[in-house]
PDB file of N, CA and C in Angstrom:
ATOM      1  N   UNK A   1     153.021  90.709 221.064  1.00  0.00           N
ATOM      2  CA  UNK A   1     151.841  91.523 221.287  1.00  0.00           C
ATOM      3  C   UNK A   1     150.737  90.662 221.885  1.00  0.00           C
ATOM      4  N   UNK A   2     149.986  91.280 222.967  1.00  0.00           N
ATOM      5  CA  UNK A   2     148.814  89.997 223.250  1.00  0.00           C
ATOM      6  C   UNK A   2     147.996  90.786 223.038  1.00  0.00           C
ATOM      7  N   UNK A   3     146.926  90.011 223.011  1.00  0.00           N
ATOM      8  CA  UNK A   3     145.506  90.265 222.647  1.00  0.00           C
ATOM      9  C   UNK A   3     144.251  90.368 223.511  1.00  0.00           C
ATOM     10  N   UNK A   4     143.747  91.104 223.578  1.00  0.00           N
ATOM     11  CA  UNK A   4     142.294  91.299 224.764  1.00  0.00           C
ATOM     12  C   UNK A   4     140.954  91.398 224.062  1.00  0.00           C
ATOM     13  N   UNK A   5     140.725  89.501 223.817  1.00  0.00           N
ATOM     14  CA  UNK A   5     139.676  89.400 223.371  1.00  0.00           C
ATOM     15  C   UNK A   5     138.106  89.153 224.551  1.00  0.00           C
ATOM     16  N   UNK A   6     137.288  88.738 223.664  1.00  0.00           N
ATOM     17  CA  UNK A   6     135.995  88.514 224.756  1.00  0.00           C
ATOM     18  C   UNK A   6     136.599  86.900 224.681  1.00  0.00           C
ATOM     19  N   UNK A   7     135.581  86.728 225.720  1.00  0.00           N
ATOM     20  CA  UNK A   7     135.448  84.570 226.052  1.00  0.00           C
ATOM     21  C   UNK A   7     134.807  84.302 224.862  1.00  0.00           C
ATOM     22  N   UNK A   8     134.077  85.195 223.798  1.00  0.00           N
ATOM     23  CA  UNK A   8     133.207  84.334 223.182  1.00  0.00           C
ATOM     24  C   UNK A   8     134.396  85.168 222.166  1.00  0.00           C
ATOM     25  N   UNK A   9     135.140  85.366 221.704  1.00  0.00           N
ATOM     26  CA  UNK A   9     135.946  85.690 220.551  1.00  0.00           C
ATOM     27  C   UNK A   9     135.775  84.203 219.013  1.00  0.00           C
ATOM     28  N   UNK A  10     136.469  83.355 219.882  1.00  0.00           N
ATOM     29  CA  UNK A  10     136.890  81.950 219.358  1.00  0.00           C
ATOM     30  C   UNK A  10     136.320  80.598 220.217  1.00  0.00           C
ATOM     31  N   UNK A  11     136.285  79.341 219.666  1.00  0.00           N
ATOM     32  CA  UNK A  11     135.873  78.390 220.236  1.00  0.00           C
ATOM     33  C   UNK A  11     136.658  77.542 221.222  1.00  0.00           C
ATOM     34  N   UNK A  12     136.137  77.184 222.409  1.00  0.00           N
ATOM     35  CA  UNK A  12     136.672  77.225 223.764  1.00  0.00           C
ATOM     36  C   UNK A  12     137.288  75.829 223.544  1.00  0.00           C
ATOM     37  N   UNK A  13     138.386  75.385 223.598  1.00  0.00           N
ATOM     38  CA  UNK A  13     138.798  73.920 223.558  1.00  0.00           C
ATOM     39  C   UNK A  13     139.284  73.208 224.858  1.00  0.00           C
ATOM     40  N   UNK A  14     139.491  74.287 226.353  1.00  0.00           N
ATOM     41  CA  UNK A  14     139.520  73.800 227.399  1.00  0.00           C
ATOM     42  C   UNK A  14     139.369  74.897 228.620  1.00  0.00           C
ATOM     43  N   UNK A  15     138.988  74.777 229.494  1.00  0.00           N
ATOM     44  CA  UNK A  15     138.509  76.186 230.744  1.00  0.00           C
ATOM     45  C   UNK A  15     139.032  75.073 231.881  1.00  0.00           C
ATOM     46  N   UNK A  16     140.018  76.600 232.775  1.00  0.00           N
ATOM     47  CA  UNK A  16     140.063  75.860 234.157  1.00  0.00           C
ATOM     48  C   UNK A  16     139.397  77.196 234.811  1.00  0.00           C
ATOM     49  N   UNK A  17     138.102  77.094 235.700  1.00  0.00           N
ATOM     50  CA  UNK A  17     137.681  77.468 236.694  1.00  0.00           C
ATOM     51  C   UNK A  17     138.784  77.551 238.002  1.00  0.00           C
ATOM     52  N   UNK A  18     139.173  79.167 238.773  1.00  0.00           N
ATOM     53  CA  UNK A  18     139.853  79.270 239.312  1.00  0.00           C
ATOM     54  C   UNK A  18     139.314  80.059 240.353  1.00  0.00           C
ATOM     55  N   UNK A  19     139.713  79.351 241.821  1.00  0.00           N
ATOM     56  CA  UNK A  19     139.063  79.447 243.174  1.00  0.00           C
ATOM     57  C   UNK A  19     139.301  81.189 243.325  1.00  0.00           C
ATOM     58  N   UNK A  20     139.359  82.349 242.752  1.00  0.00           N
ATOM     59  CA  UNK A  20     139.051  83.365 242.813  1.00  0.00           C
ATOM     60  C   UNK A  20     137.872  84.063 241.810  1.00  0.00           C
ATOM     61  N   UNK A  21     137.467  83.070 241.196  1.00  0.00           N
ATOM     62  CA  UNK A  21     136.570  83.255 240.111  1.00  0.00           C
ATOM     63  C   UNK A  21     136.962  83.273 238.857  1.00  0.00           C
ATOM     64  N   UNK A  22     138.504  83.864 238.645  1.00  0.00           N
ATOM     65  CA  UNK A  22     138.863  83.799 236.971  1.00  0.00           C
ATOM     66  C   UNK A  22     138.735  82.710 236.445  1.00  0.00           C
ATOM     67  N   UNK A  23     139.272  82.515 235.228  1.00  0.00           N
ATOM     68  CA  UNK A  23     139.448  81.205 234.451  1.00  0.00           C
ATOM     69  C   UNK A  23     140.728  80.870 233.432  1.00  0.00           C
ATOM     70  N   UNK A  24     140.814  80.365 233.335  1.00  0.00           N
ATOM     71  CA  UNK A  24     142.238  80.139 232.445  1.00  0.00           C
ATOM     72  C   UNK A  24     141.380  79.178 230.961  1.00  0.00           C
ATOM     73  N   UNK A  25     141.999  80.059 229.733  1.00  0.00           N
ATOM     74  CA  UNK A  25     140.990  79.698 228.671  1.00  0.00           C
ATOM     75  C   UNK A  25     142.216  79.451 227.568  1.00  0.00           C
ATOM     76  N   UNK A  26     141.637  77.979 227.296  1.00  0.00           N
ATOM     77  CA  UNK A  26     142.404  77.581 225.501  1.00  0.00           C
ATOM     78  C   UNK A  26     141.195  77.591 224.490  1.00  0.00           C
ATOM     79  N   UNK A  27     141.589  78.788 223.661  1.00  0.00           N
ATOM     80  CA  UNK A  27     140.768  78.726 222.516  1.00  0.00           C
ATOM     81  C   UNK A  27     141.749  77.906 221.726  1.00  0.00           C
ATOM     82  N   UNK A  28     140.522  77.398 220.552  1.00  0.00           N
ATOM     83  CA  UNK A  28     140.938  76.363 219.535  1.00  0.00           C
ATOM     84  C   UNK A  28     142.055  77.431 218.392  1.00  0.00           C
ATOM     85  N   UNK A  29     142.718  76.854 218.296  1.00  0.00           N
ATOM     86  CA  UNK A  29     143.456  77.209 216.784  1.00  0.00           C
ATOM     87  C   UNK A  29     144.775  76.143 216.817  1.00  0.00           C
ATOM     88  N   UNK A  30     143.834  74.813 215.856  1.00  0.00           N
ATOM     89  CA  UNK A  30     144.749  73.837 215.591  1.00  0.00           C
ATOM     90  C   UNK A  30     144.545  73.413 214.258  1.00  0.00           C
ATOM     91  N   UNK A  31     145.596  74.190 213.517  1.00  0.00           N
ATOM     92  CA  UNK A  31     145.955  73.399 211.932  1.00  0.00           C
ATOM     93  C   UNK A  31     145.885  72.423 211.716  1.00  0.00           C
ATOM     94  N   UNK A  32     145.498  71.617 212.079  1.00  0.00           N
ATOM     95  CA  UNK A  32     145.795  69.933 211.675  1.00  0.00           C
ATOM     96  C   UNK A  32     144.309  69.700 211.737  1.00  0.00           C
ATOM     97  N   UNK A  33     143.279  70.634 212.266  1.00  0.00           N
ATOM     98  CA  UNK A  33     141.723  70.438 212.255  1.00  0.00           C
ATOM     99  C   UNK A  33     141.285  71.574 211.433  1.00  0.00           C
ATOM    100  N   UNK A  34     141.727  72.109 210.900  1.00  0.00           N
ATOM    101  CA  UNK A  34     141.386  72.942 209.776  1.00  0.00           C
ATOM    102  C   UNK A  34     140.633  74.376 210.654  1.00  0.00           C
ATOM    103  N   UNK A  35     141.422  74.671 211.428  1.00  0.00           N
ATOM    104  CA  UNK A  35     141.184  75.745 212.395  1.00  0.00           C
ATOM    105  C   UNK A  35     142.154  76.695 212.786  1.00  0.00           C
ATOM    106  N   UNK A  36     142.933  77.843 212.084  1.00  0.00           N
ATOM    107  CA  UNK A  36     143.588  78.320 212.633  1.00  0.00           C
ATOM    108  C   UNK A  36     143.311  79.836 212.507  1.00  0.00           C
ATOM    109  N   UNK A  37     143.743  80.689 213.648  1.00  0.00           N
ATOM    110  CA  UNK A  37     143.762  82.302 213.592  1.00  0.00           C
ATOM    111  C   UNK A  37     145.301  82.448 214.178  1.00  0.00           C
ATOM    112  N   UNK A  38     145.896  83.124 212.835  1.00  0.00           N
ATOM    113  CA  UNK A  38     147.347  83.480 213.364  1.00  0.00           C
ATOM    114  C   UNK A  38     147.302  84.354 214.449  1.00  0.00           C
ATOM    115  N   UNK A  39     146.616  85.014 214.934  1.00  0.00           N
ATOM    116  CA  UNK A  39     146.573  86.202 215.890  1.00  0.00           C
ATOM    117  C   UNK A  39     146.997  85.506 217.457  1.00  0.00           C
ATOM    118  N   UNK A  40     146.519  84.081 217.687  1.00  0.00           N
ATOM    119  CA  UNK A  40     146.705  83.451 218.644  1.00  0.00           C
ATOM    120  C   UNK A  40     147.154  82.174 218.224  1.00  0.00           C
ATOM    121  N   UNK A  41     147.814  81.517 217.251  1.00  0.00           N
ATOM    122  CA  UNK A  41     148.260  80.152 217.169  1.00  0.00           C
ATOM    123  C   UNK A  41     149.702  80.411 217.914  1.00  0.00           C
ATOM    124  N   UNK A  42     149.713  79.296 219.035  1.00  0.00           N
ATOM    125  CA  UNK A  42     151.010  78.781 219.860  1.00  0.00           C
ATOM    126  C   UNK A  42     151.186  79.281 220.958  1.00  0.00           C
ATOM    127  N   UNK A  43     149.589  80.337 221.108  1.00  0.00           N
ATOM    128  CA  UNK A  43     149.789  81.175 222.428  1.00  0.00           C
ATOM    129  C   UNK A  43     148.101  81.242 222.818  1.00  0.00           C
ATOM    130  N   UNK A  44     147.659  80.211 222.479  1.00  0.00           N
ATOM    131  CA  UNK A  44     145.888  80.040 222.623  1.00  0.00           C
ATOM    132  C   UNK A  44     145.212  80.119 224.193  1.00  0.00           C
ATOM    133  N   UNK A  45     146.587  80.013 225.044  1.00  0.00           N
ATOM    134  CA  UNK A  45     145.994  80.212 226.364  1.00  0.00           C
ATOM    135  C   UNK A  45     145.626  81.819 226.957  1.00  0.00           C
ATOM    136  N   UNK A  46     145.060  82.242 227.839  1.00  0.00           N
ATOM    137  CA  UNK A  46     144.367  83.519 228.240  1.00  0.00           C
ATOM    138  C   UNK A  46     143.804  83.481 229.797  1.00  0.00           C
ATOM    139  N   UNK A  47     143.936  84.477 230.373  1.00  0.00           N
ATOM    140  CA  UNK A  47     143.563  84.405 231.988  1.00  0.00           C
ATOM    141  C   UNK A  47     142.517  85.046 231.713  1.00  0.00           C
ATOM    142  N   UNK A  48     141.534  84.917 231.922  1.00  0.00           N
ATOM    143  CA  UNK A  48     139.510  86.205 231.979  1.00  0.00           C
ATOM    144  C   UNK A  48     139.559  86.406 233.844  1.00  0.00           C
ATOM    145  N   UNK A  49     139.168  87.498 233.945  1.00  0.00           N
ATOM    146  CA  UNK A  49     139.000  87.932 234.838  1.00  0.00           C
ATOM    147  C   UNK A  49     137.644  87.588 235.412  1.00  0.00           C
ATOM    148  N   UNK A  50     136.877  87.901 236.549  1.00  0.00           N
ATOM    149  CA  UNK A  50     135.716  87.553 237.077  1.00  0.00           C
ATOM    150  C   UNK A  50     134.726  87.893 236.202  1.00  0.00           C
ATOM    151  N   UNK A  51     134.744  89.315 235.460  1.00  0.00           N
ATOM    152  CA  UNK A  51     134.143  89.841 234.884  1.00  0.00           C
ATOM    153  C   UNK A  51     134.012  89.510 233.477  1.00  0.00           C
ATOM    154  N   UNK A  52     135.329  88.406 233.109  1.00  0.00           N
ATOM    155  CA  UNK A  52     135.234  88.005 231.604  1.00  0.00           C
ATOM    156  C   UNK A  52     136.386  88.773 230.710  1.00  0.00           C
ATOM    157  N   UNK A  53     136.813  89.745 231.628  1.00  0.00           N
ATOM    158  CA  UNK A  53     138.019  90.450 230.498  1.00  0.00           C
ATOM    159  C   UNK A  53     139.464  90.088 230.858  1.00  0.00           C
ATOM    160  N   UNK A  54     140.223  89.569 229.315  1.00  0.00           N
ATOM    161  CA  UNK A  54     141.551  89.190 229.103  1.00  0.00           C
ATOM    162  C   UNK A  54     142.387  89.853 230.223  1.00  0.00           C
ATOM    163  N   UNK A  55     142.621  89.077 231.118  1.00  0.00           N
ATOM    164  CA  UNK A  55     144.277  89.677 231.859  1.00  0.00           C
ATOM    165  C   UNK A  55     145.082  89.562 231.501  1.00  0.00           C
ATOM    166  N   UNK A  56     145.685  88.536 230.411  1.00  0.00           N
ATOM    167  CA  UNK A  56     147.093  88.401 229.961  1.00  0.00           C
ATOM    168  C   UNK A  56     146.894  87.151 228.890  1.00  0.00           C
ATOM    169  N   UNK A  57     147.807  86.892 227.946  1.00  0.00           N
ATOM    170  CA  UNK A  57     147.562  86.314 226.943  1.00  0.00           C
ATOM    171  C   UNK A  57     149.408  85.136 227.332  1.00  0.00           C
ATOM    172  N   UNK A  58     149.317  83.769 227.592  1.00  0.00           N
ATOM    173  CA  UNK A  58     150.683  83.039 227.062  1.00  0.00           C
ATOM    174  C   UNK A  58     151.422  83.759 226.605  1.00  0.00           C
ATOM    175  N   UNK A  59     152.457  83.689 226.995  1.00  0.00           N
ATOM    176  CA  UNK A  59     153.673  84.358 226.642  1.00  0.00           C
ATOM    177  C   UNK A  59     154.913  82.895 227.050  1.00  0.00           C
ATOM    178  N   UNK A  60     154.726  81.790 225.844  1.00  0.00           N
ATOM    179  CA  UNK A  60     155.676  80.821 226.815  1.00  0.00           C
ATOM    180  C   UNK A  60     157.030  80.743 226.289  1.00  0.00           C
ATOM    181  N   UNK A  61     157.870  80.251 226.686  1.00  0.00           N
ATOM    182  CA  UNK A  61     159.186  80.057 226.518  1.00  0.00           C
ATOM    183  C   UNK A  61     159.564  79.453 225.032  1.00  0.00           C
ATOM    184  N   UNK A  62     160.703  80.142 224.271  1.00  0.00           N
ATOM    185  CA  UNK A  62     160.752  79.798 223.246  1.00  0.00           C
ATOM    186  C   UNK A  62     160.864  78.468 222.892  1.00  0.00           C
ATOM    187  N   UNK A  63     160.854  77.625 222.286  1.00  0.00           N
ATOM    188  CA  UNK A  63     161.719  76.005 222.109  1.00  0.00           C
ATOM    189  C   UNK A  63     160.280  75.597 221.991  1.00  0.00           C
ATOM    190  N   UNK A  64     161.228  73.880 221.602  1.00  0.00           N
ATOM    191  CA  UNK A  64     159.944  73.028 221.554  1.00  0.00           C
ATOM    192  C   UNK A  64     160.796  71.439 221.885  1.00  0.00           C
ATOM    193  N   UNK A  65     160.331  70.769 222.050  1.00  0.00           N
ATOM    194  CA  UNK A  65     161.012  68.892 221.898  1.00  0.00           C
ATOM    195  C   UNK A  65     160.845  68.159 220.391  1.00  0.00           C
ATOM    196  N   UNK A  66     161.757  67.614 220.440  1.00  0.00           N
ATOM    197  CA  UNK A  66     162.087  67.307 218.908  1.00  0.00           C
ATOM    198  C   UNK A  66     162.393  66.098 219.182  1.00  0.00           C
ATOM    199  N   UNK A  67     161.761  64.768 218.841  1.00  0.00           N
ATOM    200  CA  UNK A  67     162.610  63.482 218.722  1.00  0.00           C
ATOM    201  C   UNK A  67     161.787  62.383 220.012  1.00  0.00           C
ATOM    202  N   UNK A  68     162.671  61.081 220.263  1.00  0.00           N
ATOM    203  CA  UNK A  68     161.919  60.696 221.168  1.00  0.00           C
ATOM    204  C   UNK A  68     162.065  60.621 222.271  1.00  0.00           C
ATOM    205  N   UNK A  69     163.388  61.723 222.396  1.00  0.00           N
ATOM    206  CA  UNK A  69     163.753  61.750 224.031  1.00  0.00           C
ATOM    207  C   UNK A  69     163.361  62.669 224.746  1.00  0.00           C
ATOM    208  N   UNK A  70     162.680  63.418 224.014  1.00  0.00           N
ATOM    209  CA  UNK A  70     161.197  64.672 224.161  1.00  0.00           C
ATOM    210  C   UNK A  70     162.480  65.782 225.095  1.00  0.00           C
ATOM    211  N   UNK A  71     163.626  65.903 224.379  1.00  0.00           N
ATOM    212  CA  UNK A  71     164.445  67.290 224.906  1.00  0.00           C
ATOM    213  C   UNK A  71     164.022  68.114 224.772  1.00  0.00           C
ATOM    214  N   UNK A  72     164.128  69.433 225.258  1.00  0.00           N
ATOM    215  CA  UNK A  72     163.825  70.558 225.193  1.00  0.00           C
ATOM    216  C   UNK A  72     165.051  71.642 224.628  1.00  0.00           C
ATOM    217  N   UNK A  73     164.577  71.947 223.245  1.00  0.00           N
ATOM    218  CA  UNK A  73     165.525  72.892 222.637  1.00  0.00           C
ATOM    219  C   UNK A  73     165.119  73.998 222.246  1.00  0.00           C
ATOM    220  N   UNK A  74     165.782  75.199 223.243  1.00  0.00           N
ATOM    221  CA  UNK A  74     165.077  76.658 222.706  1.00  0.00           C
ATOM    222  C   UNK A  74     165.763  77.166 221.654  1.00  0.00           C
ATOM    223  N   UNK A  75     166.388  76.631 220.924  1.00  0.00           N
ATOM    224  CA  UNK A  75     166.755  77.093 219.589  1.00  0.00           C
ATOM    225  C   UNK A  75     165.421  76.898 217.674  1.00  0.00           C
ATOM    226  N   UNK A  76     164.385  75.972 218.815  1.00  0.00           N
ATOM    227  CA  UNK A  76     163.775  75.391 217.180  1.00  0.00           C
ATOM    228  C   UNK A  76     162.449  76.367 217.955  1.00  0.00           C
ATOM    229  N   UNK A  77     161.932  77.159 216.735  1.00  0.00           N
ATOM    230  CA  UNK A  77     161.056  77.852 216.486  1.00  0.00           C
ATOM    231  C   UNK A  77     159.485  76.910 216.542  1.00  0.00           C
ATOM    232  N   UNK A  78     158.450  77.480 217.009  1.00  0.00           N
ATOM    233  CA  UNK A  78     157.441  76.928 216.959  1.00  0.00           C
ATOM    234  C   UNK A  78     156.132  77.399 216.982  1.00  0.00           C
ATOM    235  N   UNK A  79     155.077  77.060 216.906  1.00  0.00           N
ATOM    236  CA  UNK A  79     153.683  77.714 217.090  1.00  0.00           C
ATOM    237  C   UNK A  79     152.708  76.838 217.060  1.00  0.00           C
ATOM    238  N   UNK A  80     153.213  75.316 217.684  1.00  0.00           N
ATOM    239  CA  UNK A  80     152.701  74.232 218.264  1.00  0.00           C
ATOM    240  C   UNK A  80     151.686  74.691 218.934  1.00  0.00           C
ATOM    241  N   UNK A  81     150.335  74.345 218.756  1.00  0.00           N
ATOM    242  CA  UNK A  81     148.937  74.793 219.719  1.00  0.00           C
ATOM    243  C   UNK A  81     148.672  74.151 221.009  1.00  0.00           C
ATOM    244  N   UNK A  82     148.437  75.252 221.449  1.00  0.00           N
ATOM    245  CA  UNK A  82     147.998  74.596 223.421  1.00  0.00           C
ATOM    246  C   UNK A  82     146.583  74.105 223.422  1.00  0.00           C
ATOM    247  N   UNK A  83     146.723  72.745 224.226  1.00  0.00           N
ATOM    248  CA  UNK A  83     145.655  72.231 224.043  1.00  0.00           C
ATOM    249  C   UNK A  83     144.682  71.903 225.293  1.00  0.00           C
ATOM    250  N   UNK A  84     145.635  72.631 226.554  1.00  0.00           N
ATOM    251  CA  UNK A  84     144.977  71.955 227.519  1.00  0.00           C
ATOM    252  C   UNK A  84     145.110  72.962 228.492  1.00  0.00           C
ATOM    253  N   UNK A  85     144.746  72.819 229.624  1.00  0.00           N
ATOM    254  CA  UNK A  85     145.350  73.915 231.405  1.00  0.00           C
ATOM    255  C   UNK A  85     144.834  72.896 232.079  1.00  0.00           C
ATOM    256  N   UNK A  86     145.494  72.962 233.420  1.00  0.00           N
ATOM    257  CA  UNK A  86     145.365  71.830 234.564  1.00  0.00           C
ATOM    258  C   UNK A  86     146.130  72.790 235.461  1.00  0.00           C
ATOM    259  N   UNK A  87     145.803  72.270 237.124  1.00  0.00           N
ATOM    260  CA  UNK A  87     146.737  73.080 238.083  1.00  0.00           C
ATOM    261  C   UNK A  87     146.691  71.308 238.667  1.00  0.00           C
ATOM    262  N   UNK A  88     148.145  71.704 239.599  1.00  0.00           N
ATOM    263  CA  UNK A  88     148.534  70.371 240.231  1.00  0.00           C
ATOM    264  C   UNK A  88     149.797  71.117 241.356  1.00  0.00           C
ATOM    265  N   UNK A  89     149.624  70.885 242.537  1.00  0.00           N
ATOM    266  CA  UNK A  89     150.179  71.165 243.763  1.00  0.00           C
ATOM    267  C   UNK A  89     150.382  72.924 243.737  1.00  0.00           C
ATOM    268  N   UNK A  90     149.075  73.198 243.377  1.00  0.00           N
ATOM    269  CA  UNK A  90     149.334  75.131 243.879  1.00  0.00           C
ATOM    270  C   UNK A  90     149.400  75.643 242.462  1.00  0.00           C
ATOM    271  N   UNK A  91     149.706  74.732 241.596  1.00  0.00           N
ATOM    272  CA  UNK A  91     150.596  75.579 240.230  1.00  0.00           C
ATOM    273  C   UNK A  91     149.619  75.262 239.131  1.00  0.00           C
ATOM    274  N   UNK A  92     149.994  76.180 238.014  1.00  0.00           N
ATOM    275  CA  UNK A  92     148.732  76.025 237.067  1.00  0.00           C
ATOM    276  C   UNK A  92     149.761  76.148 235.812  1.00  0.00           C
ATOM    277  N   UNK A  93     149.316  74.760 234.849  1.00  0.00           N
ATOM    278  CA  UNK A  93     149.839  74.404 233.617  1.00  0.00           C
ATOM    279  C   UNK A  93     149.402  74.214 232.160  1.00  0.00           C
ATOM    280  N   UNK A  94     150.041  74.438 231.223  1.00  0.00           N
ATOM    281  CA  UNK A  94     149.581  74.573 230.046  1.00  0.00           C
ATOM    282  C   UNK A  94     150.102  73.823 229.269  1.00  0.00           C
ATOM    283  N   UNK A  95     149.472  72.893 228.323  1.00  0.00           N
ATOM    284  CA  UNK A  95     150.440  71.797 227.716  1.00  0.00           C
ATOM    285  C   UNK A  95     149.921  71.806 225.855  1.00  0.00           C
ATOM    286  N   UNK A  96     150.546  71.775 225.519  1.00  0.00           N
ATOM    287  CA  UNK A  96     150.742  71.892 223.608  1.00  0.00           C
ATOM    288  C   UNK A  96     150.135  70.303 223.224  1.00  0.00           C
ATOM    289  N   UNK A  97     149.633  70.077 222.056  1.00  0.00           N
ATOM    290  CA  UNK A  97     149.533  69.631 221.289  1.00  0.00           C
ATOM    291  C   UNK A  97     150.589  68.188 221.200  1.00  0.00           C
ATOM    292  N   UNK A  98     151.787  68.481 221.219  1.00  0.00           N
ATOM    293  CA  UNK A  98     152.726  67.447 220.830  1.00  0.00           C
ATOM    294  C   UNK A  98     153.075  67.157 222.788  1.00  0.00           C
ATOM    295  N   UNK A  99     152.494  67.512 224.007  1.00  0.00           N
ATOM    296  CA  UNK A  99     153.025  67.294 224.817  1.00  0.00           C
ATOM    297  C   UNK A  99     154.145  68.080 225.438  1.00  0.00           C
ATOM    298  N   UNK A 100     154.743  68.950 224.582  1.00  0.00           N
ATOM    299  CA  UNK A 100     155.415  70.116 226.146  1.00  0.00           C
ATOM    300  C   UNK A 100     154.428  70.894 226.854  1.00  0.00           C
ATOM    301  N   UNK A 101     154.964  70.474 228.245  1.00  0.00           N
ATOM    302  CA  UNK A 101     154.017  71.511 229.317  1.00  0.00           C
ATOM    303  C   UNK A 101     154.771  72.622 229.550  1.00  0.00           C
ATOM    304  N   UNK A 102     154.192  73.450 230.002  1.00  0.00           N
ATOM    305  CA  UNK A 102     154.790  74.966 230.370  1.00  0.00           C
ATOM    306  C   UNK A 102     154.027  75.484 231.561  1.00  0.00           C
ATOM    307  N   UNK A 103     154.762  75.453 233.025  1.00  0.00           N
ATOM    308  CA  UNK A 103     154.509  76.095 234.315  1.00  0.00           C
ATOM    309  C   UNK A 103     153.746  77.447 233.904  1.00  0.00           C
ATOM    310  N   UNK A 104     152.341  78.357 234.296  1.00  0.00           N
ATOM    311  CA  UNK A 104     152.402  79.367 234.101  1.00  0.00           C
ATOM    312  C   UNK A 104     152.480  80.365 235.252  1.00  0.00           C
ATOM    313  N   UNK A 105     153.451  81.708 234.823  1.00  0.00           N
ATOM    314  CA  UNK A 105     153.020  82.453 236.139  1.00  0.00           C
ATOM    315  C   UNK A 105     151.841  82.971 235.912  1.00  0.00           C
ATOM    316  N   UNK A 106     150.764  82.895 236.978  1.00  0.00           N
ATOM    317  CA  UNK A 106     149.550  83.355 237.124  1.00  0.00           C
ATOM    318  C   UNK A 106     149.424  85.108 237.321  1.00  0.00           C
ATOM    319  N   UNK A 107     150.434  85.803 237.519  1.00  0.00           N
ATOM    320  CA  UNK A 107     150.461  87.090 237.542  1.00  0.00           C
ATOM    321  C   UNK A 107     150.882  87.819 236.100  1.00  0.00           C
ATOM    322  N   UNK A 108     151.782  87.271 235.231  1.00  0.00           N
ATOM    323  CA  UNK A 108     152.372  87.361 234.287  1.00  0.00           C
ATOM    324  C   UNK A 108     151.728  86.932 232.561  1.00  0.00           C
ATOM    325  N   UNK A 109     151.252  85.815 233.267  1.00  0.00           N
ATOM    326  CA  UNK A 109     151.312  84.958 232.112  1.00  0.00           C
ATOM    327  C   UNK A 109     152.509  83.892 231.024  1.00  0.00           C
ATOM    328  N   UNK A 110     153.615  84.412 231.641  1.00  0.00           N
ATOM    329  CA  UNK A 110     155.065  83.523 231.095  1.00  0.00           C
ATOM    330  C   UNK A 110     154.869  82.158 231.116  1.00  0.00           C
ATOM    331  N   UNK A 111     155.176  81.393 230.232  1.00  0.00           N
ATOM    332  CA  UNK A 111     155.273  79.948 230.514  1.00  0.00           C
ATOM    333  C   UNK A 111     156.027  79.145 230.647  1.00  0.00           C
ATOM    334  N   UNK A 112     156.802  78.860 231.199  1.00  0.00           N
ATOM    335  CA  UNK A 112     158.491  77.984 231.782  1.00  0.00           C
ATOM    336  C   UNK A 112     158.182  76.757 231.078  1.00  0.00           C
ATOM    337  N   UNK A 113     158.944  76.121 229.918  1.00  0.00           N
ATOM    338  CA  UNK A 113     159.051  74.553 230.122  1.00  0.00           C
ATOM    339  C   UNK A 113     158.940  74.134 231.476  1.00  0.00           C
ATOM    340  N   UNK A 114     158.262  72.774 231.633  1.00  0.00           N
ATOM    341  CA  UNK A 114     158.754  72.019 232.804  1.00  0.00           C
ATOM    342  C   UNK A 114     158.280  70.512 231.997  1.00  0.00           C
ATOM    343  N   UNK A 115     158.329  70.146 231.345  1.00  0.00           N
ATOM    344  CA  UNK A 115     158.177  68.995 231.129  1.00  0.00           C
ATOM    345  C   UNK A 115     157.830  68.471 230.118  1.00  0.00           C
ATOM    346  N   UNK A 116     157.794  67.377 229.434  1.00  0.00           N
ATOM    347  CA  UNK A 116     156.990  66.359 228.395  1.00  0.00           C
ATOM    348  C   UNK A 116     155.949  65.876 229.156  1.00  0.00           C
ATOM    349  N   UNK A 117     154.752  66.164 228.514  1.00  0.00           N
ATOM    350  CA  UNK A 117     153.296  64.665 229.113  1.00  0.00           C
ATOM    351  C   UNK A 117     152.301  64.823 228.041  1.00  0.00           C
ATOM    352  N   UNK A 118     152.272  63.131 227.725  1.00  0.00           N
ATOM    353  CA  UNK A 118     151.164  63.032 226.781  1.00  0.00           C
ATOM    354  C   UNK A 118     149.864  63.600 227.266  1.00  0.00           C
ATOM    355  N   UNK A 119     149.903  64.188 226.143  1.00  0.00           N
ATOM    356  CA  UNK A 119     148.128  64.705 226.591  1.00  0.00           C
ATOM    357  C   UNK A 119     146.967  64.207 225.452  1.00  0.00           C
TER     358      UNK A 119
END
């Protein structure tokens, strides 16, 4: 289920400004800082429209990396918090807490593994 909150719902932990005016928004909800709302933990990212209203809420790929060869296994359950957005060659990314990134589609909102990076 996603959610269509305001920008000011929850506290902003990272904004990417996007050359059509939207924005790509990580609100905070990280357990380990004594901050969490189940409604959005493991899916804290959100597209706002020009106007400020939710287009789509993370929707990323199941799995997570386990260990130190930072594999990717969609069998282990998770709700690891996103901590970041960045775009890099056209594409716009979302990366967790422990370092999996996830490609997003910008029309969709889906998030593809593509990688381990410390963040």
């Amino acid at each position: 289920m996603s959610l269509h909150p305001s920008l000011n719902a929850y506290e902003i932990a990272a904004r990417l400004a996007l050359e059509d005016g939207s924005q790509l928004v990580v609100f905070v909800s990280f357990p380990s800082a004594g901050v969490t709302y189940d409604e959005i933990l493991g899916r804290e990212v959100f597209l706002f429209d020009q106007a400020g209203i939710a287009a789509w809420q993370i929707d990323p790929e199941r799995g997570t990396t386990e260990g130190r060869t930072h594999e990717f296994d969609p069998t282990i359950p998770t709700t690891e918090p996103f901590v970041n957005v960045w775009q890099a060659n056209g594409l716009a990314y979302a990366s967790r807490m422990n370092g999996d990134t996830f490609r997003i589609d910008m029309e969709t909102g889906v998030g593809t593994f593509s990688g381990w990076a410390r963040t």
